[in-house]
Protein backbone atom coordinates (compact mmCIF):
# COMPACT_ATOMS: atom_id res chain seq x y z
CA UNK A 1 58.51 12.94 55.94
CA UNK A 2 56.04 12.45 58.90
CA UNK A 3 57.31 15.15 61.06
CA UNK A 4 57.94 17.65 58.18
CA UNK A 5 53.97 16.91 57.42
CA UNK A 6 53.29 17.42 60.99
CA UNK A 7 54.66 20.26 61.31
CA UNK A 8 52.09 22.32 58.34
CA UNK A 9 49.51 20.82 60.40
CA UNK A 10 46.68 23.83 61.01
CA UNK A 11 44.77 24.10 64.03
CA UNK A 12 40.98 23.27 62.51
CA UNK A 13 39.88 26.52 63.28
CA UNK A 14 42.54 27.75 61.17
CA UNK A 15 42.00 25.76 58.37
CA UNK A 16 38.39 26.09 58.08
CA UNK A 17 38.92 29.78 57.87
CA UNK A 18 41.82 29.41 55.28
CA UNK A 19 38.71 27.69 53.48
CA UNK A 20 36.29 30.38 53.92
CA UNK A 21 36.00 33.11 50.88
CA UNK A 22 37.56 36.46 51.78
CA UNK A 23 34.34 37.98 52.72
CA UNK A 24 33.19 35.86 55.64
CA UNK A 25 36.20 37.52 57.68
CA UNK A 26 36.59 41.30 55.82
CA UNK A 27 33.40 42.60 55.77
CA UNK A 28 30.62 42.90 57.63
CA UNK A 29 26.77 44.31 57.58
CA UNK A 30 24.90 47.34 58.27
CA UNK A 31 21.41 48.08 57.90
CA UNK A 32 20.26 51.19 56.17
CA UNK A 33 17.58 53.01 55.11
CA UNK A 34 18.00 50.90 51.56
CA UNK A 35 18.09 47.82 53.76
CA UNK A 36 21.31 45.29 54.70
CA UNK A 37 24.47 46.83 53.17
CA UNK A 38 27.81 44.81 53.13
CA UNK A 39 30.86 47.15 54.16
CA UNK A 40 34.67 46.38 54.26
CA UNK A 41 35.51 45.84 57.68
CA UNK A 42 38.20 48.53 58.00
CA UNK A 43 37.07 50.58 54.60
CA UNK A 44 40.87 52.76 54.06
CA UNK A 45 38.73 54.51 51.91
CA UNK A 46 36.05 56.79 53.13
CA UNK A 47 34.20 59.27 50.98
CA UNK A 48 31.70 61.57 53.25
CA UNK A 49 28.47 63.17 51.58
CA UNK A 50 26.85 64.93 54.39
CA UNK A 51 28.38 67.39 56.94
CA UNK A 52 27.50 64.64 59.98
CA UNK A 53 28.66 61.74 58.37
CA UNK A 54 32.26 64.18 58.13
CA UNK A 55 32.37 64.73 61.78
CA UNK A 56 32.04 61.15 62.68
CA UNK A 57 34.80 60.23 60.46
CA UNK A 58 37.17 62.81 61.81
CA UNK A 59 36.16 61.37 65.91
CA UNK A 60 36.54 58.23 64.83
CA UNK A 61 40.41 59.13 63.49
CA UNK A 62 39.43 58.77 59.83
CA UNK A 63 40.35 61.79 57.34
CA UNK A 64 38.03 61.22 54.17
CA UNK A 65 39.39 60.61 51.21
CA UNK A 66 36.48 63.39 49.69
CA UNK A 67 33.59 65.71 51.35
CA UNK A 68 30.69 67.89 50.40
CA UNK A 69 30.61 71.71 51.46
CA UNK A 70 29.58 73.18 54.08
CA UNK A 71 26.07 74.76 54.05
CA UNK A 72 26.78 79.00 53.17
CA UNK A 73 30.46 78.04 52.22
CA UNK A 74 32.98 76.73 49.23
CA UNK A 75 34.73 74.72 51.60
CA UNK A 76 34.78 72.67 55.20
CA UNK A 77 32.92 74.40 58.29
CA UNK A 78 34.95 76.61 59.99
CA UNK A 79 34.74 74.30 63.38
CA UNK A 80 35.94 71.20 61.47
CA UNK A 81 39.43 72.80 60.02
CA UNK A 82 40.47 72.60 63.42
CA UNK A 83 40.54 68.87 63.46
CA UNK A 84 41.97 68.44 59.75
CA UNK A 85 45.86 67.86 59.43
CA UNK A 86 47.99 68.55 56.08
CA UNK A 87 45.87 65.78 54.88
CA UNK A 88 42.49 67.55 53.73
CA UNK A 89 39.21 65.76 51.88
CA UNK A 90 38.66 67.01 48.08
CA UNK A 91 35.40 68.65 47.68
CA UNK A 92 33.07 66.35 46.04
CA UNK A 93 29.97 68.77 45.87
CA UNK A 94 27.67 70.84 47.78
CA UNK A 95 25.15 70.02 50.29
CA UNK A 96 22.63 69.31 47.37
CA UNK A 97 24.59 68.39 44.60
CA UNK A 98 26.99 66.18 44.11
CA UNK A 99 29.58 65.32 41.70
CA UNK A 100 28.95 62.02 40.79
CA UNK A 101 32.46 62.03 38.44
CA UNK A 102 34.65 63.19 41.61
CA UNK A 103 33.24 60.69 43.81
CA UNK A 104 34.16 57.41 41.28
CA UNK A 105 37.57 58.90 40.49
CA UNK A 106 38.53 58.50 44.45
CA UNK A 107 37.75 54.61 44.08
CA UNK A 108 35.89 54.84 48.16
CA UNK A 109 35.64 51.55 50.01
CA UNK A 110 32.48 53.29 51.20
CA UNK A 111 30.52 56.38 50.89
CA UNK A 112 28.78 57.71 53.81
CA UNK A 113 25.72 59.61 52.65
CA UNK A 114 22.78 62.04 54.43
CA UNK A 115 19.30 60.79 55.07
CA UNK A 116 16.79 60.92 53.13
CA UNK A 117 19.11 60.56 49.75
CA UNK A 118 17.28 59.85 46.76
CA UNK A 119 16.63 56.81 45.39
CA UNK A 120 17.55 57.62 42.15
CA UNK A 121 21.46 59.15 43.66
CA UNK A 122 21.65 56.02 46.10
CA UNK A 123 21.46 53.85 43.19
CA UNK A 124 24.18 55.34 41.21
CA UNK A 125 26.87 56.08 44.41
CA UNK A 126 26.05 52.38 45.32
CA UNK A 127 26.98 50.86 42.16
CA UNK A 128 30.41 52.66 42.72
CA UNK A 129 30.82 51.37 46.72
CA UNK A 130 28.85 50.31 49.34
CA UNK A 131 26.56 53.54 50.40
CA UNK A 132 25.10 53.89 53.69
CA UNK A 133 22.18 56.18 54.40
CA UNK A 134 21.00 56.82 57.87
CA UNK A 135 16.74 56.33 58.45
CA UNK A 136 16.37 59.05 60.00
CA UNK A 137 12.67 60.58 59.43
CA UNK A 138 11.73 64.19 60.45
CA UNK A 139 12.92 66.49 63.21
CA UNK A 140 14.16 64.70 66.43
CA UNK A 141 17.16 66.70 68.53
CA UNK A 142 18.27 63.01 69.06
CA UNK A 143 18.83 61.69 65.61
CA UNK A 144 22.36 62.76 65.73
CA UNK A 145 23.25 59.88 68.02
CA UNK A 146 21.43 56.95 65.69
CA UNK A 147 23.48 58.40 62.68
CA UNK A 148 26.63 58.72 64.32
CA UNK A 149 26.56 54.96 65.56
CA UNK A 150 25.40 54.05 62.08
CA UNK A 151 28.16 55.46 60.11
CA UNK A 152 30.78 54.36 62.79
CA UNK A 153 29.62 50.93 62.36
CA UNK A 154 30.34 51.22 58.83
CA UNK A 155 33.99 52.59 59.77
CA UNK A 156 34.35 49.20 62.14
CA UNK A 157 35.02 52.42 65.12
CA UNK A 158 32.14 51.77 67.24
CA UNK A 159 34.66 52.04 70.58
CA UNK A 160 36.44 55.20 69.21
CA UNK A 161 32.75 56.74 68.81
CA UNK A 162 30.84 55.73 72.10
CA UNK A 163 33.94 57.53 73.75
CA UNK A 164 32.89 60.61 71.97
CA UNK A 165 28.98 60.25 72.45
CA UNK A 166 30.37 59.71 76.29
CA UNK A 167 32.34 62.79 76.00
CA UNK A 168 29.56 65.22 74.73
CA UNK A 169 27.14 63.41 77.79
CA UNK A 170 30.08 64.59 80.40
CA UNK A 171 30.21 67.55 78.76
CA UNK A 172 26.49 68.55 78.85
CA UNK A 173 26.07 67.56 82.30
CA UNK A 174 28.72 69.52 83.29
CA UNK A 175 27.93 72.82 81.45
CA UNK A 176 24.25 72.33 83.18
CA UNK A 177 25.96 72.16 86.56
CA UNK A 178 27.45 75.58 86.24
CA UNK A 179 24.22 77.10 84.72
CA UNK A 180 22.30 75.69 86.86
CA UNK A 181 19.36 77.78 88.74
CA UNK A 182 15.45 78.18 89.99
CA UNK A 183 14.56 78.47 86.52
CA UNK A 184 16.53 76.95 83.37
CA UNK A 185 17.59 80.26 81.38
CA UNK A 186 15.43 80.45 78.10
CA UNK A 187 16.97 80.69 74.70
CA UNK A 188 16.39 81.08 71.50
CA UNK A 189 18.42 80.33 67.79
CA UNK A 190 18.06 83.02 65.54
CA UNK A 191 19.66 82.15 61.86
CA UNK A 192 20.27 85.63 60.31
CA UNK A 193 20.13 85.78 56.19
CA UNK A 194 19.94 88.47 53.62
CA UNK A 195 16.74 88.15 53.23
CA UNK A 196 15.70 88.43 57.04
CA UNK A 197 15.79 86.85 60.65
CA UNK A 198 14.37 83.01 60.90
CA UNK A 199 13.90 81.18 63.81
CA UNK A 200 15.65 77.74 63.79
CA UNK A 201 13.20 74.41 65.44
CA UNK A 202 13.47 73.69 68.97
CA UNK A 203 13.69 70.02 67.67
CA UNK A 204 17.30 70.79 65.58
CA UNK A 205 20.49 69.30 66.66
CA UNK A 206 21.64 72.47 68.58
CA UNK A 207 18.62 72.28 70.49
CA UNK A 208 18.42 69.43 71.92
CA UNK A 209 22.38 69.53 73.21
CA UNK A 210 21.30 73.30 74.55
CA UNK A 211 18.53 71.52 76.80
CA UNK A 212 20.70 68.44 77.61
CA UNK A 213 23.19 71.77 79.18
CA UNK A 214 20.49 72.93 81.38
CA UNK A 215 18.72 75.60 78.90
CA UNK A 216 15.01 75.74 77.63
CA UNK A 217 15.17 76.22 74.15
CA UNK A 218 11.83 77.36 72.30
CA UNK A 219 11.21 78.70 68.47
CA UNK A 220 8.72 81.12 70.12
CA UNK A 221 5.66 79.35 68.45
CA UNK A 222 7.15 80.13 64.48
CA UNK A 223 8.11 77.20 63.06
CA UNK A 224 6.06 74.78 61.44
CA UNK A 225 6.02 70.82 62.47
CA UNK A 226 9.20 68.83 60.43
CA UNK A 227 10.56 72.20 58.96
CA UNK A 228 13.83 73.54 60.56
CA UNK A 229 12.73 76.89 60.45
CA UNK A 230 10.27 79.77 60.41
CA UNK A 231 9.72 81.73 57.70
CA UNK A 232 11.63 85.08 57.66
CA UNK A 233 10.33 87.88 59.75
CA UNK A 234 10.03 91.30 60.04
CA UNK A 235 12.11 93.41 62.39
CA UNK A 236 8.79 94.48 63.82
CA UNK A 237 8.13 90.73 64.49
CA UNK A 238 11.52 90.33 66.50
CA UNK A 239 10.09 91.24 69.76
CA UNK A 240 8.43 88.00 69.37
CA UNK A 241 12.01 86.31 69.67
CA UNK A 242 12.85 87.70 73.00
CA UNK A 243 14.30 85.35 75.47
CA UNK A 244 17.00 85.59 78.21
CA UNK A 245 19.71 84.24 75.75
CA UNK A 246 19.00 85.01 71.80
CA UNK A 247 21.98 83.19 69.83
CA UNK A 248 22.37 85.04 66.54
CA UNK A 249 23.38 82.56 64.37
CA UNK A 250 25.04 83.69 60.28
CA UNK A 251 26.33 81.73 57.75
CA UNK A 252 28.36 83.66 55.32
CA UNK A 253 29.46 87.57 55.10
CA UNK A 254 25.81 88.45 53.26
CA UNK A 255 24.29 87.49 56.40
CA UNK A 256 26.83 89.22 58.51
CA UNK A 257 26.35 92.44 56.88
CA UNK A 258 22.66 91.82 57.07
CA UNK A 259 22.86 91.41 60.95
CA UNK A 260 24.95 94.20 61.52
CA UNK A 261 22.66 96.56 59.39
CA UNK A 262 19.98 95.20 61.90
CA UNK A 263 21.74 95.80 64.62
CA UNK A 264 21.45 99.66 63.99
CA UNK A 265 17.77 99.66 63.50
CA UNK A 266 15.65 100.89 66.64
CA UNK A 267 13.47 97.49 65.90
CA UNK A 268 16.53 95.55 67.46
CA UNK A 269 17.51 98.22 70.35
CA UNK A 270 14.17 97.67 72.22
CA UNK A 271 14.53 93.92 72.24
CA UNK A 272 15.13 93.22 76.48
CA UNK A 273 17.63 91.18 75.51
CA UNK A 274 19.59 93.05 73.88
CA UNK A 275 19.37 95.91 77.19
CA UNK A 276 20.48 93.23 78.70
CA UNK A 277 23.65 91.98 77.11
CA UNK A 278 22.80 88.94 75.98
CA UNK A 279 22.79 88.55 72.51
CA UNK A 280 25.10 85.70 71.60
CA UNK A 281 26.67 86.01 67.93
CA UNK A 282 27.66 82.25 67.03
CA UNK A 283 28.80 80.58 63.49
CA UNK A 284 25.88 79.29 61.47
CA UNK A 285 27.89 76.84 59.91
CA UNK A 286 27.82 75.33 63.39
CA UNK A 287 25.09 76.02 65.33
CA UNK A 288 22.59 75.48 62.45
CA UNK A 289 23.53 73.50 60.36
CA UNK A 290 26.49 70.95 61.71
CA UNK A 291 25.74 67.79 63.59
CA UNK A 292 28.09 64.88 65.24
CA UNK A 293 30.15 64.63 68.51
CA UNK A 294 32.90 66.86 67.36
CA UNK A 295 29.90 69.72 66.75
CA UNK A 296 28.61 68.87 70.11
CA UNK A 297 31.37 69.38 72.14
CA UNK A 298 32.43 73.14 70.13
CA UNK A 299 28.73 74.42 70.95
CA UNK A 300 29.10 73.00 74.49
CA UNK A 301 32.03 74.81 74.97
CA UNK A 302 30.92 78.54 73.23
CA UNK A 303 27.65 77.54 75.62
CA UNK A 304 29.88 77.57 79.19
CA UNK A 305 31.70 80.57 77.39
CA UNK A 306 28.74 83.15 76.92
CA UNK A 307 26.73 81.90 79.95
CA UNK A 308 29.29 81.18 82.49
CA UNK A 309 32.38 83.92 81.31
């Protein structure tokens, strides 16, 4: 009898976590911009609520469960099909609204959601799982990285992520290399809509990785402090957009067509930048709107293409 009750014997260690309640080993704590939030340690089941918290995910090797749309779409931006497998996220709303029903029917572990989220939603998505909300206040080309670490904490993939973040760094500096001159080139985003040409902040996410690859980004004095953009201008205003690079960003066919019908206008021929070649069309989806590592490292790359072909 001795040795057969020897033999259960535990290690303490072992025993006083046998003791412990399931949570002191399974879960673990983030802090938000609604404060502490408890998270499942490995959550299996991920539901994504801004276009960011999406990308992160996908780096990290976790396919949500369910996602908003893209911004100008019905469905995921065009750069992040490329990194989706047979297994694809249900749409669970748009960029400003979401379904509230289609997110509690997927039973999520936790719900990744964008800054600034209303109170009022954050108290309804966190009564169906642990939410987490990046603090992220106003414009700042850095943001990204405090909001990727955030929701990778929340995914327990903090090593999987600073691999990316590394990645985009490499990337950057290498891009910069190749570019590299007297002067930095200058550059700036143009998003192109129905209603007319806006000049995106030289504080956006695109910005700030454009300047971390060697180019000086400005919004040619247009925008307005904490707004992403200028107000749409005339084509007689354009020539105050010129710069060595213009990227002409769109977001759906109505701004496409409304580019294009630009394009033929004698407002848009007498831009120097356009004499000389260097008009960049690039996807909206991305370069305005899309942040996290994977978006990083697509714009990095469509960078080195048009600057260094």
């Amino acid at each position: 009898m001795r040795n057969w009750v020897g033999a259960l014997r535990l290690p303490l260690s072992v025993a006083v976590l046998a003791l412990l309640p399931l949570t002191a080993w399974a879960e673990r704590s983030v802090e938000t911009a609604f404060g502490e939030v408890v998270v499942p340690r490995s959550p299996e089941r991920v539901v994504t609520l801004y276009e960011g918290a999406l990308d992160v995910a996908l780096a990290a090797g976790v396919t949500p469960l369910g996602a908003v749309t893209t911004r100008g779409g019905d469905g995921m931006a065009r750069y992040i099909e490329a990194h989706l497998g047979e297994q694809r996220p249900a749409i669970v709303g748009v960029v400003r609204e979401i379904n509230l029903e289609a997110v509690l029917a997927l039973e999520p572990d936790v719900i990744l959601a964008p800054p600034q989220l209303p109170e009022a939603q954050y108290r309804l998505l966190s009564r169906m799982a642990p939410t987490v909300v990046p603090l992220t206040e106003g414009l700042d080309p850095e943001a990204w990285r405090a909001e990727t670490r955030l929701f990778a904490q929340a995914l327990g993939r903090e090593a999987e992520i600073e691999a990316a973040l590394e990645q985009v760094d490499a990337r950057a500096a290498e891009v910069a290399e190749r570019i590299a001159a007297d002067e930095a080139p200058s550059a700036v985003l143009v998003r192109w809509m129905p209603q007319g040409p806006m000049v995106m902040s030289a504080d956006l996410f695109t910005a700030g990785l454009l300047r971390a690859a060697g180019v000086a980004v400005h919004d040619a004095g247009l925008t307005r402090e904490n707004s992403p953009h200028s107000d749409p201008l005339s084509l007689e205003n354009l020539s105050r957009v010129d710069a060595d690079w213009l990227f002409l960003a769109t977001l759906n066919e109505e701004g496409r067509e409304a580019l294009q019908a630009a394009q033929a206008t004698p407002a848009f021929a007498r831009l120097d930048v356009v004499a000389r070649d260097q008009v960049v069309p690039v996807d909206g989806q991305l370069w305005s709107s899309a942040t996290g590592p994977l978006a990083a490292l697509t714009i990095l790359d469509q960078l080195d293409a048009a600057l260094t072909p």
